[in-house]
N, C-alpha and C. Protein backbone atom coordinates (compact mmCIF):
# COMPACT_ATOMS: atom_id res chain seq x y z
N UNK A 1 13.36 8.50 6.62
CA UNK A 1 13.48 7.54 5.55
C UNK A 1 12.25 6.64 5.48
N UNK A 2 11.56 6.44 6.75
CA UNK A 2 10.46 5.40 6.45
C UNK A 2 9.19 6.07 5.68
N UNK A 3 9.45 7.34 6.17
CA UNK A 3 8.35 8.03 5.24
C UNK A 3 8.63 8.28 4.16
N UNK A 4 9.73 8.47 3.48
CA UNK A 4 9.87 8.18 2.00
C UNK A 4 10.04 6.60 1.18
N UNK A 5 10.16 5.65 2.37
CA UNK A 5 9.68 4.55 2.35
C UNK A 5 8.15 4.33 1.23
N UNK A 6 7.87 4.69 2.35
CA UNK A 6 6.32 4.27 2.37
C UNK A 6 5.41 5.11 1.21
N UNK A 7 5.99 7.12 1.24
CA UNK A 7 5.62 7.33 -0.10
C UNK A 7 5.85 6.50 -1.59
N UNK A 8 7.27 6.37 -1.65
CA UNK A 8 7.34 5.52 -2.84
C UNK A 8 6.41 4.21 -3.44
N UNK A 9 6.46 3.60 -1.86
CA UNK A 9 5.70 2.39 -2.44
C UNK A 9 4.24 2.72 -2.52
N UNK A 10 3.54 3.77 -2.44
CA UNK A 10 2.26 4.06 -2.89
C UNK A 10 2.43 4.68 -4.39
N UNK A 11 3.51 4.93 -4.40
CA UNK A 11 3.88 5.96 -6.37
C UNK A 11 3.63 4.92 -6.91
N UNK A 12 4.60 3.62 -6.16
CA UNK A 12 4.99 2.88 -7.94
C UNK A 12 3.66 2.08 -7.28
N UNK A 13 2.62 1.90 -6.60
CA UNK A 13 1.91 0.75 -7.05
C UNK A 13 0.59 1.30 -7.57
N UNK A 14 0.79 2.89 -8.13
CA UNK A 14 -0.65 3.61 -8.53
C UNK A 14 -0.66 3.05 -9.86
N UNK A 15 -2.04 2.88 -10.29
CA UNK A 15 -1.66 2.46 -11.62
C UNK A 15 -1.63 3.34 -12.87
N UNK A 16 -1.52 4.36 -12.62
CA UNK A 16 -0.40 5.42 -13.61
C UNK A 16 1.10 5.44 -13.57
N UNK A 17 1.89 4.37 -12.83
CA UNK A 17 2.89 4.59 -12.64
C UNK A 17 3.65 3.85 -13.81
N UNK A 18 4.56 3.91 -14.63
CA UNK A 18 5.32 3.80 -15.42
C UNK A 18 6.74 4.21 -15.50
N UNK A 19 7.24 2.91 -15.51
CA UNK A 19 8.86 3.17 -15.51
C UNK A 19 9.33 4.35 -16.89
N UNK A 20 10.44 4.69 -16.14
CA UNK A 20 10.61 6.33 -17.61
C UNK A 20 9.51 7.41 -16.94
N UNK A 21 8.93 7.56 -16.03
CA UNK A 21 8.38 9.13 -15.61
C UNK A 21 9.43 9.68 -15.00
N UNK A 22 9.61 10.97 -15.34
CA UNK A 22 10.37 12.47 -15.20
C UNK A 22 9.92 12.33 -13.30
N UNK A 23 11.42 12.43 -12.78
CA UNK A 23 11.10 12.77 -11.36
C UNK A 23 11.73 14.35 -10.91
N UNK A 24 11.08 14.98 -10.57
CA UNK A 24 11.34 15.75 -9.65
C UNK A 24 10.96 15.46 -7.94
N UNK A 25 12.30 15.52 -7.09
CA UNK A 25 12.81 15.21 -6.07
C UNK A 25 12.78 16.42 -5.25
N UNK A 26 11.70 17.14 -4.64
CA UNK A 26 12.04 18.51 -3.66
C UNK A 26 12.50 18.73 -2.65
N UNK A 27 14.16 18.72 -2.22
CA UNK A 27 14.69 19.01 -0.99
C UNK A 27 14.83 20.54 -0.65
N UNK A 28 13.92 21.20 -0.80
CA UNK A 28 13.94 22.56 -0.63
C UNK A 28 13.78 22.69 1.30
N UNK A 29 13.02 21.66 1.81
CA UNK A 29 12.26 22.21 2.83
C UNK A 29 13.05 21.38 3.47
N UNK A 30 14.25 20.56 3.47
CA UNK A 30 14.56 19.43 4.19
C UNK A 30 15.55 20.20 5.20
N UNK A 31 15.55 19.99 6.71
CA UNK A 31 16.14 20.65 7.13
C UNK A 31 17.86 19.95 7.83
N UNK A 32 17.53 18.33 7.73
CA UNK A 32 18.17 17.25 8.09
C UNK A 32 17.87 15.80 7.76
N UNK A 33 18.60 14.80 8.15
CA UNK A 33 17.96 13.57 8.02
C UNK A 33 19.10 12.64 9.02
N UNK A 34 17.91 11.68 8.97
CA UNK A 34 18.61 10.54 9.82
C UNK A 34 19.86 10.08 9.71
N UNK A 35 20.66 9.78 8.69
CA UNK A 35 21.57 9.30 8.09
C UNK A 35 22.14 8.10 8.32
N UNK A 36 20.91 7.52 8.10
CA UNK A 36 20.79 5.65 8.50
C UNK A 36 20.83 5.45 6.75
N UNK A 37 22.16 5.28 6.54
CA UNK A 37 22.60 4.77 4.96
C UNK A 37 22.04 2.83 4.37
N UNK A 38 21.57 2.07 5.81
CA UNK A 38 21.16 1.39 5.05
C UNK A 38 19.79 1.87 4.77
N UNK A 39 18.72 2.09 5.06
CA UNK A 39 17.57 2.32 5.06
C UNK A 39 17.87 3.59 3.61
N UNK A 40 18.58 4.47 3.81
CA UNK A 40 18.35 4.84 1.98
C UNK A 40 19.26 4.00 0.90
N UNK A 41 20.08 3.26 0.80
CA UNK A 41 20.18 2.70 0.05
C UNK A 41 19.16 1.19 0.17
N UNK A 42 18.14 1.03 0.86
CA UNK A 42 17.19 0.60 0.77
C UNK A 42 15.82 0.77 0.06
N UNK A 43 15.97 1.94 0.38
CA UNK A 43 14.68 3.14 -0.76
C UNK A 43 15.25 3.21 -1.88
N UNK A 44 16.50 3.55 -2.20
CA UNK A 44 17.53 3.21 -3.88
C UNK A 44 17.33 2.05 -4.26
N UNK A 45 17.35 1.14 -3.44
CA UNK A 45 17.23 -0.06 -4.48
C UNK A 45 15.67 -0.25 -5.00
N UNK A 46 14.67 0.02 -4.08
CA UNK A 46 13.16 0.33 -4.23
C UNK A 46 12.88 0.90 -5.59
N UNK A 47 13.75 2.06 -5.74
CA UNK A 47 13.90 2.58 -6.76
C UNK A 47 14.14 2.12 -7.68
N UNK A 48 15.02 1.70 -7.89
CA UNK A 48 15.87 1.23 -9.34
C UNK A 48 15.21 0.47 -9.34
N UNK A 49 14.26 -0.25 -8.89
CA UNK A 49 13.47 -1.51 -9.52
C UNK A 49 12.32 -0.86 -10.14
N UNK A 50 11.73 -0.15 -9.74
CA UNK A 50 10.68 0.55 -9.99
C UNK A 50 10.99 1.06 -11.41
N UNK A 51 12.23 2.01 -11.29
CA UNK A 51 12.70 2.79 -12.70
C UNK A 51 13.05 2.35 -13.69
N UNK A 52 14.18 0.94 -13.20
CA UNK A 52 14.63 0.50 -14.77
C UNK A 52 14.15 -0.58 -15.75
N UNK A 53 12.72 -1.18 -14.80
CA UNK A 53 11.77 -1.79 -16.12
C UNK A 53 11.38 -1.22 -17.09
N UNK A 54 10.76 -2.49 -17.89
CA UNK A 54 10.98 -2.25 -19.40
C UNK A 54 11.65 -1.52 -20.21
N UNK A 55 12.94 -1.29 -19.77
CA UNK A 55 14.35 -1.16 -21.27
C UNK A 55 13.98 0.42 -20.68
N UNK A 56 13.00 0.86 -19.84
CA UNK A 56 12.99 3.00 -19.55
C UNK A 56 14.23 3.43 -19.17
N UNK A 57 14.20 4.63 -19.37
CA UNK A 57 15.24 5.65 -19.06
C UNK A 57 14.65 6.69 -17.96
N UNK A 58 14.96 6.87 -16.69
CA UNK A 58 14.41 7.32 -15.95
C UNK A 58 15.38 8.85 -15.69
N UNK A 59 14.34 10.30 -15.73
CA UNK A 59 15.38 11.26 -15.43
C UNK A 59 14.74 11.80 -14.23
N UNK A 60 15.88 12.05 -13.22
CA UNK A 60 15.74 12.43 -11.73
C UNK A 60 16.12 13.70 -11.85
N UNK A 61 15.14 14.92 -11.46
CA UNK A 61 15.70 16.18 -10.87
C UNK A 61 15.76 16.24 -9.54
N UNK A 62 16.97 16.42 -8.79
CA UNK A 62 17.07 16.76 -6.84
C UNK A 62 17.01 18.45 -7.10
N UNK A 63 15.66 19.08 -6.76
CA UNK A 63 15.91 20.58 -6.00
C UNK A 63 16.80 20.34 -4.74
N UNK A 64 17.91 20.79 -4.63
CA UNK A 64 18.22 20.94 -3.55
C UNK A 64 19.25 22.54 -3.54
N UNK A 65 18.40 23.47 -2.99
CA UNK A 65 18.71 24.60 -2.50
C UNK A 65 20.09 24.88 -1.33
N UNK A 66 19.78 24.07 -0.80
CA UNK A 66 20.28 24.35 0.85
C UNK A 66 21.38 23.21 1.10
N UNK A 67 22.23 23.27 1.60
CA UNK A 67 23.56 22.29 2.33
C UNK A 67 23.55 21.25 2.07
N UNK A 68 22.57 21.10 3.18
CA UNK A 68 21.33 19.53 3.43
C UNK A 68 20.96 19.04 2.57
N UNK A 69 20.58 20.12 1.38
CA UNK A 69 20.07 18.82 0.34
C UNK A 69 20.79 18.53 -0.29
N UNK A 70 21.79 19.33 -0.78
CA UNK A 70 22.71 19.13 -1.55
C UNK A 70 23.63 18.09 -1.32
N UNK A 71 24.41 17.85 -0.05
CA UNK A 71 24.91 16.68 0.43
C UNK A 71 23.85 15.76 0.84
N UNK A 72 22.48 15.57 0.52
CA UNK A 72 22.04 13.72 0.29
C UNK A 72 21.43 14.47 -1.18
N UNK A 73 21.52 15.03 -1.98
CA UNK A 73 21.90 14.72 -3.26
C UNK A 73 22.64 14.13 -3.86
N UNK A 74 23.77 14.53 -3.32
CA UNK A 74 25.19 13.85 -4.05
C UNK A 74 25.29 12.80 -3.33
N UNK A 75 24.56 11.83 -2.38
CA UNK A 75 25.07 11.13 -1.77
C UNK A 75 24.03 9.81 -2.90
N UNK A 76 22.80 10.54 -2.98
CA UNK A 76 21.67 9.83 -3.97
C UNK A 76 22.63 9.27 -4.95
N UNK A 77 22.67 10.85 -5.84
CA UNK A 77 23.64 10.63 -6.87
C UNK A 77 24.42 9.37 -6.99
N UNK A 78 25.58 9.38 -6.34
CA UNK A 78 26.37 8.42 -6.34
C UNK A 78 25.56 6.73 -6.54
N UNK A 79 24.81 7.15 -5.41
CA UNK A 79 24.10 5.58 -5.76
C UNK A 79 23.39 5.17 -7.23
N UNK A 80 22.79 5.96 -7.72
CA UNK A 80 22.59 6.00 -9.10
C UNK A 80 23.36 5.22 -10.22
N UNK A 81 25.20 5.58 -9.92
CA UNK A 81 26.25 5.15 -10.66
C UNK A 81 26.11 3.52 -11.52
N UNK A 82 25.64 2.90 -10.57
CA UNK A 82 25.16 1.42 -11.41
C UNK A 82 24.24 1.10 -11.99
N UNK A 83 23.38 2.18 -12.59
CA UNK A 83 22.21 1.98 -12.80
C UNK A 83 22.01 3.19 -13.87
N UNK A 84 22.68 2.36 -15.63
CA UNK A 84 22.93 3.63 -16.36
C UNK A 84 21.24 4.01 -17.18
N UNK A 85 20.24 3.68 -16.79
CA UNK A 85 18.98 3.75 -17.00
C UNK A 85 18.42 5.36 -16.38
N UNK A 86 19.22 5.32 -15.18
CA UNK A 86 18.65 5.95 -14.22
C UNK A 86 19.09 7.42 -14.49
N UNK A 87 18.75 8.94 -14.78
CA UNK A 87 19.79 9.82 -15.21
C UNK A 87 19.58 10.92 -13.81
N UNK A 88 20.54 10.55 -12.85
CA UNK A 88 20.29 12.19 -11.60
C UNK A 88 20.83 13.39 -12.48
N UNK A 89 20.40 14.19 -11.87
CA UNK A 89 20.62 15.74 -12.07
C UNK A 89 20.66 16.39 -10.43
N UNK A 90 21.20 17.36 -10.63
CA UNK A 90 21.18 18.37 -9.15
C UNK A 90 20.76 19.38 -9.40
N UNK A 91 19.84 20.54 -8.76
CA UNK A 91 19.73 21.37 -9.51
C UNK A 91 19.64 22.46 -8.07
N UNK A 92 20.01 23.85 -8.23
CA UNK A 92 19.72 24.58 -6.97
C UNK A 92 18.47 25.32 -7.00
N UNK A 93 17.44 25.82 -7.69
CA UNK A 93 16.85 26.54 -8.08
C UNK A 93 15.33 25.72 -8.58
N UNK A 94 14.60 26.50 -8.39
CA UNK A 94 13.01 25.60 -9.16
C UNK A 94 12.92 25.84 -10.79
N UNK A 95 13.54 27.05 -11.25
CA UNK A 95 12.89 27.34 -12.76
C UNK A 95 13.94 26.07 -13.62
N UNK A 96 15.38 25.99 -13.19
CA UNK A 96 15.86 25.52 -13.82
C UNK A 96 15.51 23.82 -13.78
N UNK A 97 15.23 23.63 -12.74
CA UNK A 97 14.98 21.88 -12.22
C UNK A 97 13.92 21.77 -13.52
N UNK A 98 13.04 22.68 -13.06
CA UNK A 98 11.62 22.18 -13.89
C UNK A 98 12.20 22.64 -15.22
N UNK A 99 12.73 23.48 -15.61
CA UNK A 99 13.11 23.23 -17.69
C UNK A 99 14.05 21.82 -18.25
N UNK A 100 14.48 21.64 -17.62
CA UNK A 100 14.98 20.30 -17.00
C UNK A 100 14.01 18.69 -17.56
N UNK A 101 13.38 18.79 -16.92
CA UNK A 101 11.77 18.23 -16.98
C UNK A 101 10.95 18.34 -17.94
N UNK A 102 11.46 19.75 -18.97
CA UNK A 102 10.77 20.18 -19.68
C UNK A 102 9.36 20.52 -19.44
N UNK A 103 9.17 21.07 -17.73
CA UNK A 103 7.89 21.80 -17.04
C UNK A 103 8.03 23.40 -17.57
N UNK A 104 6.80 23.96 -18.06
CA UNK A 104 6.82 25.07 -18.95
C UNK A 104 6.45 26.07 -17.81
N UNK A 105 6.95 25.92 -16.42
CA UNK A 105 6.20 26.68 -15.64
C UNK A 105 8.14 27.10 -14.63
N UNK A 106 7.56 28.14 -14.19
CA UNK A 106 9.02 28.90 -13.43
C UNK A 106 8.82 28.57 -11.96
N UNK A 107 8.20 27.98 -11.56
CA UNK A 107 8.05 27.44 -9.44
C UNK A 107 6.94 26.45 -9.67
N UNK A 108 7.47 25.43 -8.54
CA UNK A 108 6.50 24.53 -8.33
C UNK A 108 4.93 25.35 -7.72
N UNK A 109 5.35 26.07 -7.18
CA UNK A 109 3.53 26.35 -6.70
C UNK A 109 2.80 27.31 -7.86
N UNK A 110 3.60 27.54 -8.83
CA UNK A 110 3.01 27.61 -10.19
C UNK A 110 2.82 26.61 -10.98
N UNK A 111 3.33 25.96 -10.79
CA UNK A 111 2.98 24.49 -11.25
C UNK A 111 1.37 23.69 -10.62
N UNK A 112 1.36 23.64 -9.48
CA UNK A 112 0.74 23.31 -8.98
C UNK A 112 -0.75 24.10 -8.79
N UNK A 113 -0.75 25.21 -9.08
CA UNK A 113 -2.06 26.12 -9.61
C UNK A 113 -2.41 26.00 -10.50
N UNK A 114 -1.83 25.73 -11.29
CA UNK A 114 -2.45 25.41 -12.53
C UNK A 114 -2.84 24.22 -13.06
N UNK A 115 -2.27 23.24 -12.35
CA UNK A 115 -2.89 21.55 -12.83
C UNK A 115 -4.41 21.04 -11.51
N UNK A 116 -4.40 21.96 -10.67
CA UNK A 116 -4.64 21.70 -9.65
C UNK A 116 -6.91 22.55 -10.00
């Protein structure tokens, strides 16, 4: 968690960052986690501050393939619930996450070859 800590707060203080950007969330590779619930609903609230300025609508894709991600997906999810700005999605698969997103590409590392 501290490392998704610490990523976030380098996202939102780039200055391309803008509340309302399309997230894709990749728990493909996650194999476990701490499950120190204050420390992520600590990074959630990080969040929602970040996301629901200026009047945005923020849409979240979770890849989550595997068990693991899927249960702290839905656990994300839930936290989301107060925060009708904020829109999660779950998704199992990469082509669908990213049409989602409206990414015109079928896998992230096709994605990533080509912007790259």
């Amino acid at each position: 968690m501290s490392d998704t800590l610490t990523a976030f707060a380098e996202y939102a203080s780039h200055p391309e960052f803008r509340p309302g950007q399309k997230q894709l969330v990749d728990l493909t590779e996650l194999t476990g986690w701490d499950e120190d619930y204050v420390q992520l609903m600590q990074a959630q609230a990080q969040k929602a501050e970040a996301f629901t300025g200026q009047n945005a609508q923020t849409l979240i894709v979770y890849l989550a393939p595997t068990l693991v991600g899927q249960k702290l997906a839905r656990i994300a999810l839930r936290s989301w619930e107060p925060f009708p700005a904020v829109v999660p999605m779950v998704q199992e698969s990469e082509q669908p996450a990213l049409s989602i997103l409206g990414i015109p590409h079928d896998s992230i590392s096709q994605l990533l070859s080509r912007t790259a």
